[in-house]
N, C-alpha and C. Protein backbone atom coordinates (compact mmCIF):
# COMPACT_ATOMS: atom_id res chain seq x y z
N UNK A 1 -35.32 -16.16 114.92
CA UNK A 1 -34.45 -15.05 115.22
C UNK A 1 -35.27 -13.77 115.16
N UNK A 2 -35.21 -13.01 116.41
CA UNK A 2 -35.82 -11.59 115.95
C UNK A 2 -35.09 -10.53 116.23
N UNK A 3 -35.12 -9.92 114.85
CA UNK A 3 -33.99 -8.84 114.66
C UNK A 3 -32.58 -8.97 115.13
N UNK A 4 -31.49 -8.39 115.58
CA UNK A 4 -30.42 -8.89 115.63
C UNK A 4 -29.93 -9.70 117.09
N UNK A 5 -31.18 -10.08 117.66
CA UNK A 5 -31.08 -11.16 118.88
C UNK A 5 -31.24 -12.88 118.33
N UNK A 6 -30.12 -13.42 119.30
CA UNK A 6 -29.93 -15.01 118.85
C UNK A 6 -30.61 -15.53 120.29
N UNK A 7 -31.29 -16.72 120.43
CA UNK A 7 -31.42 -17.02 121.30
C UNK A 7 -30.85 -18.42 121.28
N UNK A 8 -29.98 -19.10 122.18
CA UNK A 8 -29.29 -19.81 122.50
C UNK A 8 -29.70 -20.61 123.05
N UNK A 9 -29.79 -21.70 122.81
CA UNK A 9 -30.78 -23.12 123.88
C UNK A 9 -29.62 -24.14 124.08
N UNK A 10 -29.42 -24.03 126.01
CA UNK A 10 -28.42 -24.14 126.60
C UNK A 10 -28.36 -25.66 126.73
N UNK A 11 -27.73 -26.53 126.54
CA UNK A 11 -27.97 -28.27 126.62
C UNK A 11 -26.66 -28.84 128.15
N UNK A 12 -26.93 -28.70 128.88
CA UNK A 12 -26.10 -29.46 129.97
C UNK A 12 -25.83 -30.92 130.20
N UNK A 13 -25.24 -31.62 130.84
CA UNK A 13 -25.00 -33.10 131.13
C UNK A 13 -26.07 -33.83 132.06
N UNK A 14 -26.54 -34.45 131.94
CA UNK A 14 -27.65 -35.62 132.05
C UNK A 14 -27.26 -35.74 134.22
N UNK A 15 -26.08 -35.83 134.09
CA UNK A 15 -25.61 -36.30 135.79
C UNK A 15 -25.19 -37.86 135.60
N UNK A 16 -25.47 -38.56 134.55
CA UNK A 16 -25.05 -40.23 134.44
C UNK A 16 -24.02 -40.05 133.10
N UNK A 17 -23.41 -41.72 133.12
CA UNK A 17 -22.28 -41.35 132.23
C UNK A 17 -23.21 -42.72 131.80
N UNK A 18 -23.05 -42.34 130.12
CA UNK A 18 -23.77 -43.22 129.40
C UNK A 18 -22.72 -44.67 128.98
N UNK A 19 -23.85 -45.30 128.84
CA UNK A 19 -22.78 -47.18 128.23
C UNK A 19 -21.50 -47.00 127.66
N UNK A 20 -20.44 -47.43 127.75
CA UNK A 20 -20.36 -48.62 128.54
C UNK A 20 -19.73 -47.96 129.74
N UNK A 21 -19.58 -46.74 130.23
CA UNK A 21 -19.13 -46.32 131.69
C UNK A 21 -20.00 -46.04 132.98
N UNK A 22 -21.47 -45.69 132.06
CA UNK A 22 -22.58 -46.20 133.29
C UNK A 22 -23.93 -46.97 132.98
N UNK A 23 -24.67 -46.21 133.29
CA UNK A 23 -26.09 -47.04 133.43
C UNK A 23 -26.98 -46.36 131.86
N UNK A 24 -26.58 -45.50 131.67
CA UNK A 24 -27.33 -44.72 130.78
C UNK A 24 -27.13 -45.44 129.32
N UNK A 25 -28.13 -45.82 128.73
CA UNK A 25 -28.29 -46.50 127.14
C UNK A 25 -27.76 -45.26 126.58
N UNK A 26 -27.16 -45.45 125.32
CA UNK A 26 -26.66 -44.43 124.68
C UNK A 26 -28.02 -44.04 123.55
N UNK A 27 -29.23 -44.57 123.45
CA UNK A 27 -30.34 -44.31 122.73
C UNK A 27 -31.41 -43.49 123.96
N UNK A 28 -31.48 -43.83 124.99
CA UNK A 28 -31.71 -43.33 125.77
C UNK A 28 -31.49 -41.80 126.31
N UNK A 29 -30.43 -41.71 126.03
CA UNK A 29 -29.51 -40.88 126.18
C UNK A 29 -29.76 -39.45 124.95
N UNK A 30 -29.32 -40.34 123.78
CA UNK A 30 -30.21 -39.35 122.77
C UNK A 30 -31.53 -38.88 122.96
N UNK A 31 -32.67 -40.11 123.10
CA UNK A 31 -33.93 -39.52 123.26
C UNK A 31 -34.28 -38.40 124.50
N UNK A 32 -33.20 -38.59 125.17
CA UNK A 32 -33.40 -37.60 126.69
C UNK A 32 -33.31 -35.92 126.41
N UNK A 33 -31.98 -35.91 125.40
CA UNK A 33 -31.51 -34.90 124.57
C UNK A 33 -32.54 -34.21 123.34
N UNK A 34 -33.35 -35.34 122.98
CA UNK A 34 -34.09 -34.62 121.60
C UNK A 34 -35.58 -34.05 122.45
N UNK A 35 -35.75 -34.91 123.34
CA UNK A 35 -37.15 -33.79 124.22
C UNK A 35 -36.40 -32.41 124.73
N UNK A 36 -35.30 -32.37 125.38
CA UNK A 36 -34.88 -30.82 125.73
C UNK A 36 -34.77 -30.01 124.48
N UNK A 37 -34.52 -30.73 122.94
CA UNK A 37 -33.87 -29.87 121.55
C UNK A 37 -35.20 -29.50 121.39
N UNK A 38 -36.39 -30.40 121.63
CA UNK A 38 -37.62 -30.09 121.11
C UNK A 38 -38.13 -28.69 121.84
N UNK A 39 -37.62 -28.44 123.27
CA UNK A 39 -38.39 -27.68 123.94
C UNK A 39 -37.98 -26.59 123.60
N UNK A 40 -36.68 -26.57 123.55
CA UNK A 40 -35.71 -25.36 122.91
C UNK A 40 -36.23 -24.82 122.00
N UNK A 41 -36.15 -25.64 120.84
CA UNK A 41 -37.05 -25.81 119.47
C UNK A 41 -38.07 -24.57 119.46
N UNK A 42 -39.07 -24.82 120.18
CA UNK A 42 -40.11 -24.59 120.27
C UNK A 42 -40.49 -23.20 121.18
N UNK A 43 -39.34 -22.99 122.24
CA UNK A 43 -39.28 -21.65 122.71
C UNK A 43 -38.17 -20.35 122.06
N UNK A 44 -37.57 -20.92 121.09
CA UNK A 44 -37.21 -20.22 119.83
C UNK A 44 -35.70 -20.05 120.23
N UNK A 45 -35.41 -21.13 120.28
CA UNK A 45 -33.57 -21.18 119.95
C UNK A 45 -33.43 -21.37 118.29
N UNK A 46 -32.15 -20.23 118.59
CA UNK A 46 -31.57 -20.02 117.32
C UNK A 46 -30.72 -20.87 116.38
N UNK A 47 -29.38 -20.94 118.20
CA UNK A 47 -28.91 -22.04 117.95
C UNK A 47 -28.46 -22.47 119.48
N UNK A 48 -27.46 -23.88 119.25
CA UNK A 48 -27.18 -24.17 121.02
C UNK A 48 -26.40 -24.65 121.17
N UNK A 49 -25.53 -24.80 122.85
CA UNK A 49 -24.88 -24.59 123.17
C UNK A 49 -24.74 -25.88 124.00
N UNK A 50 -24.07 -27.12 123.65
CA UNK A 50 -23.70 -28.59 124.96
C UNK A 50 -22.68 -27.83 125.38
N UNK A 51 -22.59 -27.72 126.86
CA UNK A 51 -21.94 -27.28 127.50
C UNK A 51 -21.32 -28.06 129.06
N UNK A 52 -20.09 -28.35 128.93
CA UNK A 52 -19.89 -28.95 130.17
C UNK A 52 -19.99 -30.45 130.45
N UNK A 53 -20.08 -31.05 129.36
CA UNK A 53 -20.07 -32.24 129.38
C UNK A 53 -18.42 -33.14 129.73
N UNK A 54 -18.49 -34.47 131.06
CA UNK A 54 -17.74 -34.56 130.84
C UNK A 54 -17.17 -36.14 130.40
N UNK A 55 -18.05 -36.54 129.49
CA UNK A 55 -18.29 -37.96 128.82
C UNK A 55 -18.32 -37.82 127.36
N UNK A 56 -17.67 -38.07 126.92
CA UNK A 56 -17.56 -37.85 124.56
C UNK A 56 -18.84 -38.69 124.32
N UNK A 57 -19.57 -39.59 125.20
CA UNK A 57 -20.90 -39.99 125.14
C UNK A 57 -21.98 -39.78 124.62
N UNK A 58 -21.67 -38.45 126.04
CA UNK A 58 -22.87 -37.83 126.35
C UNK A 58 -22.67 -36.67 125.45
N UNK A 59 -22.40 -36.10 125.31
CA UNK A 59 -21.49 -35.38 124.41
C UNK A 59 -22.08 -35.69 123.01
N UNK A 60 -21.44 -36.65 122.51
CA UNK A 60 -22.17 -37.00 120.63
C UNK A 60 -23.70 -37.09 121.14
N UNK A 61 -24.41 -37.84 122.26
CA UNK A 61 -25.86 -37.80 122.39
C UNK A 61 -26.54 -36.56 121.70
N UNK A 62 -26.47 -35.79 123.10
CA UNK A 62 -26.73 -34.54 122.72
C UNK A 62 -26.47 -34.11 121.10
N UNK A 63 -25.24 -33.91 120.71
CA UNK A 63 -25.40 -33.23 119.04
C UNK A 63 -26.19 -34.22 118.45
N UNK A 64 -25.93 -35.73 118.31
CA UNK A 64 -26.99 -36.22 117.91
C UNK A 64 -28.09 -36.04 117.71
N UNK A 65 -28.78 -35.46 119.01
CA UNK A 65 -30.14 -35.31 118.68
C UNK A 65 -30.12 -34.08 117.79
N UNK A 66 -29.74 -32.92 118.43
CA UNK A 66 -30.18 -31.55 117.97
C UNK A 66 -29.66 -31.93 116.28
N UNK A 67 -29.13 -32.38 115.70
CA UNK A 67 -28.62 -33.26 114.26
C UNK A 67 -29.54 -33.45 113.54
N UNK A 68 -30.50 -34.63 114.80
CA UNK A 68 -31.45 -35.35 114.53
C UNK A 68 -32.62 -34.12 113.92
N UNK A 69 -32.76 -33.63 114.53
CA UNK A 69 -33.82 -32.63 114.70
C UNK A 69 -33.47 -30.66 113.57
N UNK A 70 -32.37 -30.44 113.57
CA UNK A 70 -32.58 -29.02 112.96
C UNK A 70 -30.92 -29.29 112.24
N UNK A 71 -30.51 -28.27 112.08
CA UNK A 71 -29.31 -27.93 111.42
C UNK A 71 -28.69 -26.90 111.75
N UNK A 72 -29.47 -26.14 113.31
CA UNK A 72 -28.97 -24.85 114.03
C UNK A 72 -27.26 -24.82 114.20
N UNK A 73 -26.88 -23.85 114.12
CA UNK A 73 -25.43 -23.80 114.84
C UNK A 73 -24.97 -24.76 115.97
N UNK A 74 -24.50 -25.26 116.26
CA UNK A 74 -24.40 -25.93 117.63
C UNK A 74 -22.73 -26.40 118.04
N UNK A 75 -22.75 -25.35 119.13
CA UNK A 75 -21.24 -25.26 119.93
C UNK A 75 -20.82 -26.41 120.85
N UNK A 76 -20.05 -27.34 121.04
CA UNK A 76 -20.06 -28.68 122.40
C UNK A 76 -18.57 -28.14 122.72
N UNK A 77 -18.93 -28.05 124.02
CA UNK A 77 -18.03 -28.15 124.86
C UNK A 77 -17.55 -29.07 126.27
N UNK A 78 -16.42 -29.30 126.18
CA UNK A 78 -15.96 -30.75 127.22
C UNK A 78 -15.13 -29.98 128.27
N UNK A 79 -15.31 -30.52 129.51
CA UNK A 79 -15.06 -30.24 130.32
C UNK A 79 -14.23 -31.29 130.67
N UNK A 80 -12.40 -30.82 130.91
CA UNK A 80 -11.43 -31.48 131.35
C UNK A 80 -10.62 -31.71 132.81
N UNK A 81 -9.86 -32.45 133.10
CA UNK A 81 -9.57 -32.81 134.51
C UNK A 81 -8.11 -31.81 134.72
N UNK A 82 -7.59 -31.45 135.88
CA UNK A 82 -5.89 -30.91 135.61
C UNK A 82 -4.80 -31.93 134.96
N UNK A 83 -5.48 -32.75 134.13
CA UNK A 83 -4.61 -34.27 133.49
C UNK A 83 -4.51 -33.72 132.23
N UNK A 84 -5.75 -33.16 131.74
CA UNK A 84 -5.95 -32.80 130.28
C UNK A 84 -7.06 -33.65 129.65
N UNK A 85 -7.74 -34.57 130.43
CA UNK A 85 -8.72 -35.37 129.94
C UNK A 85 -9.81 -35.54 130.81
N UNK A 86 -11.10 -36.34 130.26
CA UNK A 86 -12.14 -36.22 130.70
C UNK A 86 -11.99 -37.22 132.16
N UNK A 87 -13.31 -37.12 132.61
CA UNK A 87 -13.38 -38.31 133.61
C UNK A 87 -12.71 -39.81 133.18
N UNK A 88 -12.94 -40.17 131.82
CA UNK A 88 -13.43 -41.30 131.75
C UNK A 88 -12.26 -41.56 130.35
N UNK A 89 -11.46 -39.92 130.58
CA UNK A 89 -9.74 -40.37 129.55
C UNK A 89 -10.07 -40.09 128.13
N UNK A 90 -10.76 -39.46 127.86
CA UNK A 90 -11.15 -38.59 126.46
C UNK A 90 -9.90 -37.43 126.54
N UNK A 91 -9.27 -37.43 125.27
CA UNK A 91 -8.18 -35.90 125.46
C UNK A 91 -8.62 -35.02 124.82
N UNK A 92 -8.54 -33.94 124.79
CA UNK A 92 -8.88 -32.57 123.63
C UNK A 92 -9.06 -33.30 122.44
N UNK A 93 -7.92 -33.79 121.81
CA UNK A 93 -7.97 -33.98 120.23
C UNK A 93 -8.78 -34.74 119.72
N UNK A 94 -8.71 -35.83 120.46
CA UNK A 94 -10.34 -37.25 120.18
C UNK A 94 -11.73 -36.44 120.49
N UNK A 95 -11.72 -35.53 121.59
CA UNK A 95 -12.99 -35.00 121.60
C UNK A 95 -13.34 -33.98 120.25
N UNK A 96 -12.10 -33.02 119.87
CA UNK A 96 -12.40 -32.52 118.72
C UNK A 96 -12.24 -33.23 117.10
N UNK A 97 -11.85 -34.50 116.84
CA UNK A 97 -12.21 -35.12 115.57
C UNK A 97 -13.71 -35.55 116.27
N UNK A 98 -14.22 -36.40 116.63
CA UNK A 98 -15.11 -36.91 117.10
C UNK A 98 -16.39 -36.16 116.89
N UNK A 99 -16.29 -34.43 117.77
CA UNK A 99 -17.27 -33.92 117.40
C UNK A 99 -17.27 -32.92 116.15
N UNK A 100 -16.10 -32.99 115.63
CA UNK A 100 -16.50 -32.10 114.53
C UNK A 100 -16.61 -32.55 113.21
N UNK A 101 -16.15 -33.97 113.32
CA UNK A 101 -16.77 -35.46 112.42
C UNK A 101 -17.93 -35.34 112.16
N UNK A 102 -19.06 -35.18 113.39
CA UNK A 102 -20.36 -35.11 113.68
C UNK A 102 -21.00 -33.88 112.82
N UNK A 103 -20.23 -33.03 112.63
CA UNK A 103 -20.81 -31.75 112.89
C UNK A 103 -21.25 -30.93 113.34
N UNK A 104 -20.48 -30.54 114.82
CA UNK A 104 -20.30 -29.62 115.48
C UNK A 104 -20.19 -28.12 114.91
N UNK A 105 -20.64 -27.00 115.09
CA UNK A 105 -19.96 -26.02 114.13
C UNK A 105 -18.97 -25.52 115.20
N UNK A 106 -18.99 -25.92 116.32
CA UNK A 106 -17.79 -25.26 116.96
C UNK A 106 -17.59 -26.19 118.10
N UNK A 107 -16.33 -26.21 118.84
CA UNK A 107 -15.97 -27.29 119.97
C UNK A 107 -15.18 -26.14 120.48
N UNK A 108 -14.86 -26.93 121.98
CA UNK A 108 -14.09 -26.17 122.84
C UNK A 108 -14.00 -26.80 124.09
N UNK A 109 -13.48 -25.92 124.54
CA UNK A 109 -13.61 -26.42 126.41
C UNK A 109 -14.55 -25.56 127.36
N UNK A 110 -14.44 -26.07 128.25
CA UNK A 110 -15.36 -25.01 129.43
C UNK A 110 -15.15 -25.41 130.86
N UNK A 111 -15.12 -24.68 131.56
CA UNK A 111 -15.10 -25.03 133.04
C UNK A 111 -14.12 -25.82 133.73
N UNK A 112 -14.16 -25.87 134.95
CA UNK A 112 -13.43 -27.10 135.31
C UNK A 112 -12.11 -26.72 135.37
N UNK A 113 -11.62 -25.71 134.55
CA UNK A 113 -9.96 -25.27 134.95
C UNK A 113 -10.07 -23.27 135.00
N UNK A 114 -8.99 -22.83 135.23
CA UNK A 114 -8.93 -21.60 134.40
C UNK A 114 -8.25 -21.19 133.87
N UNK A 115 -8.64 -20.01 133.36
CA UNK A 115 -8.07 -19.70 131.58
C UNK A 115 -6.14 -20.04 131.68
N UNK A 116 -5.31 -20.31 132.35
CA UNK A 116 -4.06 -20.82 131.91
C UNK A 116 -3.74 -22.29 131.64
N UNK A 117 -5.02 -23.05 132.59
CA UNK A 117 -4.96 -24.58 131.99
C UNK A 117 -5.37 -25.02 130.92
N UNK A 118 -6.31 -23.79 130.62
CA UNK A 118 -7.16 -23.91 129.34
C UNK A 118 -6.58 -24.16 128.33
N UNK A 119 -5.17 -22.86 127.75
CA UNK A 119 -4.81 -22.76 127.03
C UNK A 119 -3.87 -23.67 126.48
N UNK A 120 -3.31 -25.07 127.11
CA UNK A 120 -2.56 -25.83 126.37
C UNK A 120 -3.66 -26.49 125.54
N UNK A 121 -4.71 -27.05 126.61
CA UNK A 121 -5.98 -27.31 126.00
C UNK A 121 -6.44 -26.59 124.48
N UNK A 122 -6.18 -25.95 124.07
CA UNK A 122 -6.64 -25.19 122.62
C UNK A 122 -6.07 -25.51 121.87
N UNK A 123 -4.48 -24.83 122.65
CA UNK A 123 -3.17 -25.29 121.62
C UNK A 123 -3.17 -26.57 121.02
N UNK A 124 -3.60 -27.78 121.69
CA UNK A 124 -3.58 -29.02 121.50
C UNK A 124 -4.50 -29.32 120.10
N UNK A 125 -5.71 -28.70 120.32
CA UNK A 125 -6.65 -28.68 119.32
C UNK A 125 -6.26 -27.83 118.05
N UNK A 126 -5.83 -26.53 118.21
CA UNK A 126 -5.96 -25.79 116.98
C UNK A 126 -5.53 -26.03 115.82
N UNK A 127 -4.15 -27.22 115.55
CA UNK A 127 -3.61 -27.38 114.34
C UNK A 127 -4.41 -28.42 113.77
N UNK A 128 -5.75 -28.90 114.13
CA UNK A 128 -6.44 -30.28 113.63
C UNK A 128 -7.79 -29.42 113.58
N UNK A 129 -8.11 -28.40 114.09
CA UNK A 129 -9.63 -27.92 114.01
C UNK A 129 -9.88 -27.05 112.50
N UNK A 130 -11.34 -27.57 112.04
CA UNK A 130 -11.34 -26.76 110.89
C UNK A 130 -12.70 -26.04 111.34
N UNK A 131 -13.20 -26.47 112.33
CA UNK A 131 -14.28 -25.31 113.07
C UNK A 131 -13.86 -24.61 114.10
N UNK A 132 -14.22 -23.46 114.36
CA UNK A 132 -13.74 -22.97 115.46
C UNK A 132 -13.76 -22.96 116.66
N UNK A 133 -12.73 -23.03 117.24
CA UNK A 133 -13.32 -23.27 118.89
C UNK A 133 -12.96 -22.50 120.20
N UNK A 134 -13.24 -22.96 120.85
CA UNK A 134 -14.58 -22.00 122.27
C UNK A 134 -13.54 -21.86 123.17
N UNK A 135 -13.57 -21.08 124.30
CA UNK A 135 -12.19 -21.45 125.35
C UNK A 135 -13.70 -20.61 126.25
N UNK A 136 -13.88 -21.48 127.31
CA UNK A 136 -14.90 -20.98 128.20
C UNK A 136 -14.70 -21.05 129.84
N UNK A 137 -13.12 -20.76 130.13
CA UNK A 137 -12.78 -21.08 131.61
C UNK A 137 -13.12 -20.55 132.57
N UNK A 138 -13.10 -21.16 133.81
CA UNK A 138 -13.41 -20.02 134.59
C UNK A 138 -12.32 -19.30 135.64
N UNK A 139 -12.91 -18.38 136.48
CA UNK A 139 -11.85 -17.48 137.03
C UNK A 139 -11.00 -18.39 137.68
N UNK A 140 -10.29 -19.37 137.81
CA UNK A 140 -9.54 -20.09 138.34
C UNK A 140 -10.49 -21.26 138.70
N UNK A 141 -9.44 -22.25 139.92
CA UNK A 141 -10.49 -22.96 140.67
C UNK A 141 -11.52 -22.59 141.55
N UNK A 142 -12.52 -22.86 141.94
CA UNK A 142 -13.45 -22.87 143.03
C UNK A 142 -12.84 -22.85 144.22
N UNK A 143 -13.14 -22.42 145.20
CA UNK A 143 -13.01 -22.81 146.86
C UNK A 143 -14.48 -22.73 147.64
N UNK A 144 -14.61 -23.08 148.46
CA UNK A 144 -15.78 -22.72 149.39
C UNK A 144 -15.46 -22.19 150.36
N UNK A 145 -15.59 -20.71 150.62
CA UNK A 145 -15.14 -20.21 151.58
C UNK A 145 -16.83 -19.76 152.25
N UNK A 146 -16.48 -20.22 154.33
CA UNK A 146 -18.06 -19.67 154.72
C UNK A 146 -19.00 -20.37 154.36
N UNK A 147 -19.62 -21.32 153.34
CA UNK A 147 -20.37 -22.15 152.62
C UNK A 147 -20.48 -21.16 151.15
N UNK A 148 -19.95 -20.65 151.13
CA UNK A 148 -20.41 -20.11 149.44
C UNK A 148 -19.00 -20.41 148.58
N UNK A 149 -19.68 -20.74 147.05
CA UNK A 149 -18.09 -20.89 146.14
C UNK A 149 -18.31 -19.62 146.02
N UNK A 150 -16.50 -19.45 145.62
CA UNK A 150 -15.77 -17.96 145.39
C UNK A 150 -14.84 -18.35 144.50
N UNK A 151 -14.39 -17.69 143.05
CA UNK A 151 -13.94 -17.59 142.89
C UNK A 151 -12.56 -16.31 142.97
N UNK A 152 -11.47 -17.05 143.11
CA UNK A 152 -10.58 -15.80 143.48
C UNK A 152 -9.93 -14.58 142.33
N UNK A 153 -9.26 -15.35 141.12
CA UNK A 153 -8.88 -14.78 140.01
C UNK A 153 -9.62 -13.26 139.91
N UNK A 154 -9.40 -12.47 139.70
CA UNK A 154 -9.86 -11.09 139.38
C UNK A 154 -10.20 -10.61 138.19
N UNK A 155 -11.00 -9.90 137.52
CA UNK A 155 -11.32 -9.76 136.32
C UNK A 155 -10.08 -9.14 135.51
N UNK A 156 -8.68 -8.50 136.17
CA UNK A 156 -7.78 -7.94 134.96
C UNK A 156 -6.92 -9.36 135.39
N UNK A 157 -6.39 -9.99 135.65
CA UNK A 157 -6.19 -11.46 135.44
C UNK A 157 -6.90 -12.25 134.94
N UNK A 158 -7.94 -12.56 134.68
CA UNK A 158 -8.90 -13.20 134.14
C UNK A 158 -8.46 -12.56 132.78
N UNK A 159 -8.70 -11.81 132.68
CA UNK A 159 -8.41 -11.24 130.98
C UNK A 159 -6.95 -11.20 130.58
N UNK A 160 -5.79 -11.24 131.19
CA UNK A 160 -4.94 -11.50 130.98
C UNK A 160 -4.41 -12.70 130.36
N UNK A 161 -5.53 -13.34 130.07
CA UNK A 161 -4.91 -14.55 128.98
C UNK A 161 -5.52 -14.76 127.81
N UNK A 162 -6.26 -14.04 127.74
CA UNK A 162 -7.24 -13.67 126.26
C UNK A 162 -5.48 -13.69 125.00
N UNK A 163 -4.78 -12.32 125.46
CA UNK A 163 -4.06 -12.19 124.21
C UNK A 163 -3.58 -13.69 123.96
N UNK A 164 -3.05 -14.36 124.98
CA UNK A 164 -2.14 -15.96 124.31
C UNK A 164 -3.51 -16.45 123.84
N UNK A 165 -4.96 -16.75 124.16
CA UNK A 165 -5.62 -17.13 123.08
C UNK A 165 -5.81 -16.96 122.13
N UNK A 166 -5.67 -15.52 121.48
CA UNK A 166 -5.52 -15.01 120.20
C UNK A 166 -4.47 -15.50 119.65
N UNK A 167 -3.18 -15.36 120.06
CA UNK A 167 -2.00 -15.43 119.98
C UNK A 167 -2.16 -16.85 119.18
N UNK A 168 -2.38 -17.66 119.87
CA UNK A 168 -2.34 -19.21 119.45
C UNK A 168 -3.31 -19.15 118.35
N UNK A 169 -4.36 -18.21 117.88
CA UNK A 169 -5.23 -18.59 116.42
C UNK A 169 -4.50 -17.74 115.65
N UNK A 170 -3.86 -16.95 115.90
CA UNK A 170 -2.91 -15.91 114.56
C UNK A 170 -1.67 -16.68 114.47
N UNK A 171 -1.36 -18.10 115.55
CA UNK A 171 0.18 -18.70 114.51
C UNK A 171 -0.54 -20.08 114.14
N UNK A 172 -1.13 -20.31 115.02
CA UNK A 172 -1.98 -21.68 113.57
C UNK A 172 -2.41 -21.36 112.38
N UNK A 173 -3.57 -19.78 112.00
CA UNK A 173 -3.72 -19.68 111.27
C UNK A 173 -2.22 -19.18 110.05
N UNK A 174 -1.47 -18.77 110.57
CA UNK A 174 -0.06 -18.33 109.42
C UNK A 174 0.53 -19.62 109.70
N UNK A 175 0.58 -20.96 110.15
CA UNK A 175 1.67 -21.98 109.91
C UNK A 175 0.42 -22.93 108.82
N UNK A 176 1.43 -23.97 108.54
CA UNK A 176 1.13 -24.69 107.60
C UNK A 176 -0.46 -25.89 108.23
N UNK A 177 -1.40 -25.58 107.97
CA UNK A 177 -2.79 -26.66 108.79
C UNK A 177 -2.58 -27.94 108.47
N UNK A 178 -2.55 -28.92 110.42
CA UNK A 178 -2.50 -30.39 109.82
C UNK A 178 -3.62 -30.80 109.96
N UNK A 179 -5.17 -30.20 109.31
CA UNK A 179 -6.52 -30.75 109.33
C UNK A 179 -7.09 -32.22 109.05
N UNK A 180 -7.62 -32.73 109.84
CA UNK A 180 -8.31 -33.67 109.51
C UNK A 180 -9.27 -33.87 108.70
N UNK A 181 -9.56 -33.94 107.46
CA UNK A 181 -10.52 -34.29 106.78
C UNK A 181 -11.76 -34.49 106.87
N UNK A 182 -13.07 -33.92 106.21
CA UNK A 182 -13.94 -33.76 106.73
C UNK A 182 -14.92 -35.28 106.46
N UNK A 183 -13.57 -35.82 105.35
CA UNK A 183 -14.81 -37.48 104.71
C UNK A 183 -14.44 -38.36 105.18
């Protein structure tokens, strides 16, 4: 860390869905993850960020390694379908015991919807999370308009759903927590 800059070492999805949904060994899979933690490592991440994953797989891989390797902060985030679950039928709540079992210091979502699909997505999580978590949507769906993606959503819509995200951590935090246990 130098001075009050973090540098963040960004961990993305492999492109294969690991055993038993594809080809990818789930050791494999880790070791693929601990050469990127190493490189990170080594170009001075602080802490980091699985992002966009959409396999609970690939997903524990990744923290796995960086586990394996340091004790940095490390945020995972899953990327869900308009169902509420992954490709491969992972829901919010299994993805957040799962990774914060692991030791995640933070979970969340990302991508793949925007911020109003997001938010049942949180809701779902917040009365079981004892780490905090991420809401990382984007401006709506994609289109390709012309050959380029565009998103349409506008930045004072886009922010227009921030307050119900708050909203939803100021009545979990004042109602009674049904946490899962950390042993």
């Amino acid at each position: 860390m130098s001075g009050d800059t973090l540098i963040a070492g960004d961990i993305g999805p492999t492109g294969r869905f690991v055993e038993p949904f594809g080809d990818l060994a789930f050791e494999d899979a880790v070791n693929c993850f601990k050469e990127q933690v190493k490189g990170l490592l080594e170009g001075g991440a602080d802490l980091f960020v699985i992002e966009t994953m959409i396999d609970i797989q690939e997903a524990r891989a990744a923290l796995l390694a960086v586990k394996e390797l340091c004790d940095n902060f490390t945020i995972v985030t899953i990327t869900y379908d308009k169902s509420g679950v992954t490709l491969n039928g992972t829901d919010p709540l299994a993805a957040l015991i799962t990774l914060q079992s692991m030791g995640a210091h933070a979970v969340g979502c990302n991508c793949s919807t925007g911020p109003a699909e997001m938010i049942p997505l949180i809701r779902k999580m917040k009365p079981y999370a004892y780490v905090p978590l991420a809401a990382k949507p984007n401006a709506g769906m994609p289109v390709v308009e012309n050959g380029k993606t565009v998103f349409r959503m506008g930045p004072e819509e886009f922010a227009s759903y921030s307050k119900e995200l708050v909203q939803i951590w100021w009545a979990a935090a004042a109602a009674p927590h049904r946490s899962i246990s950390k042993s």
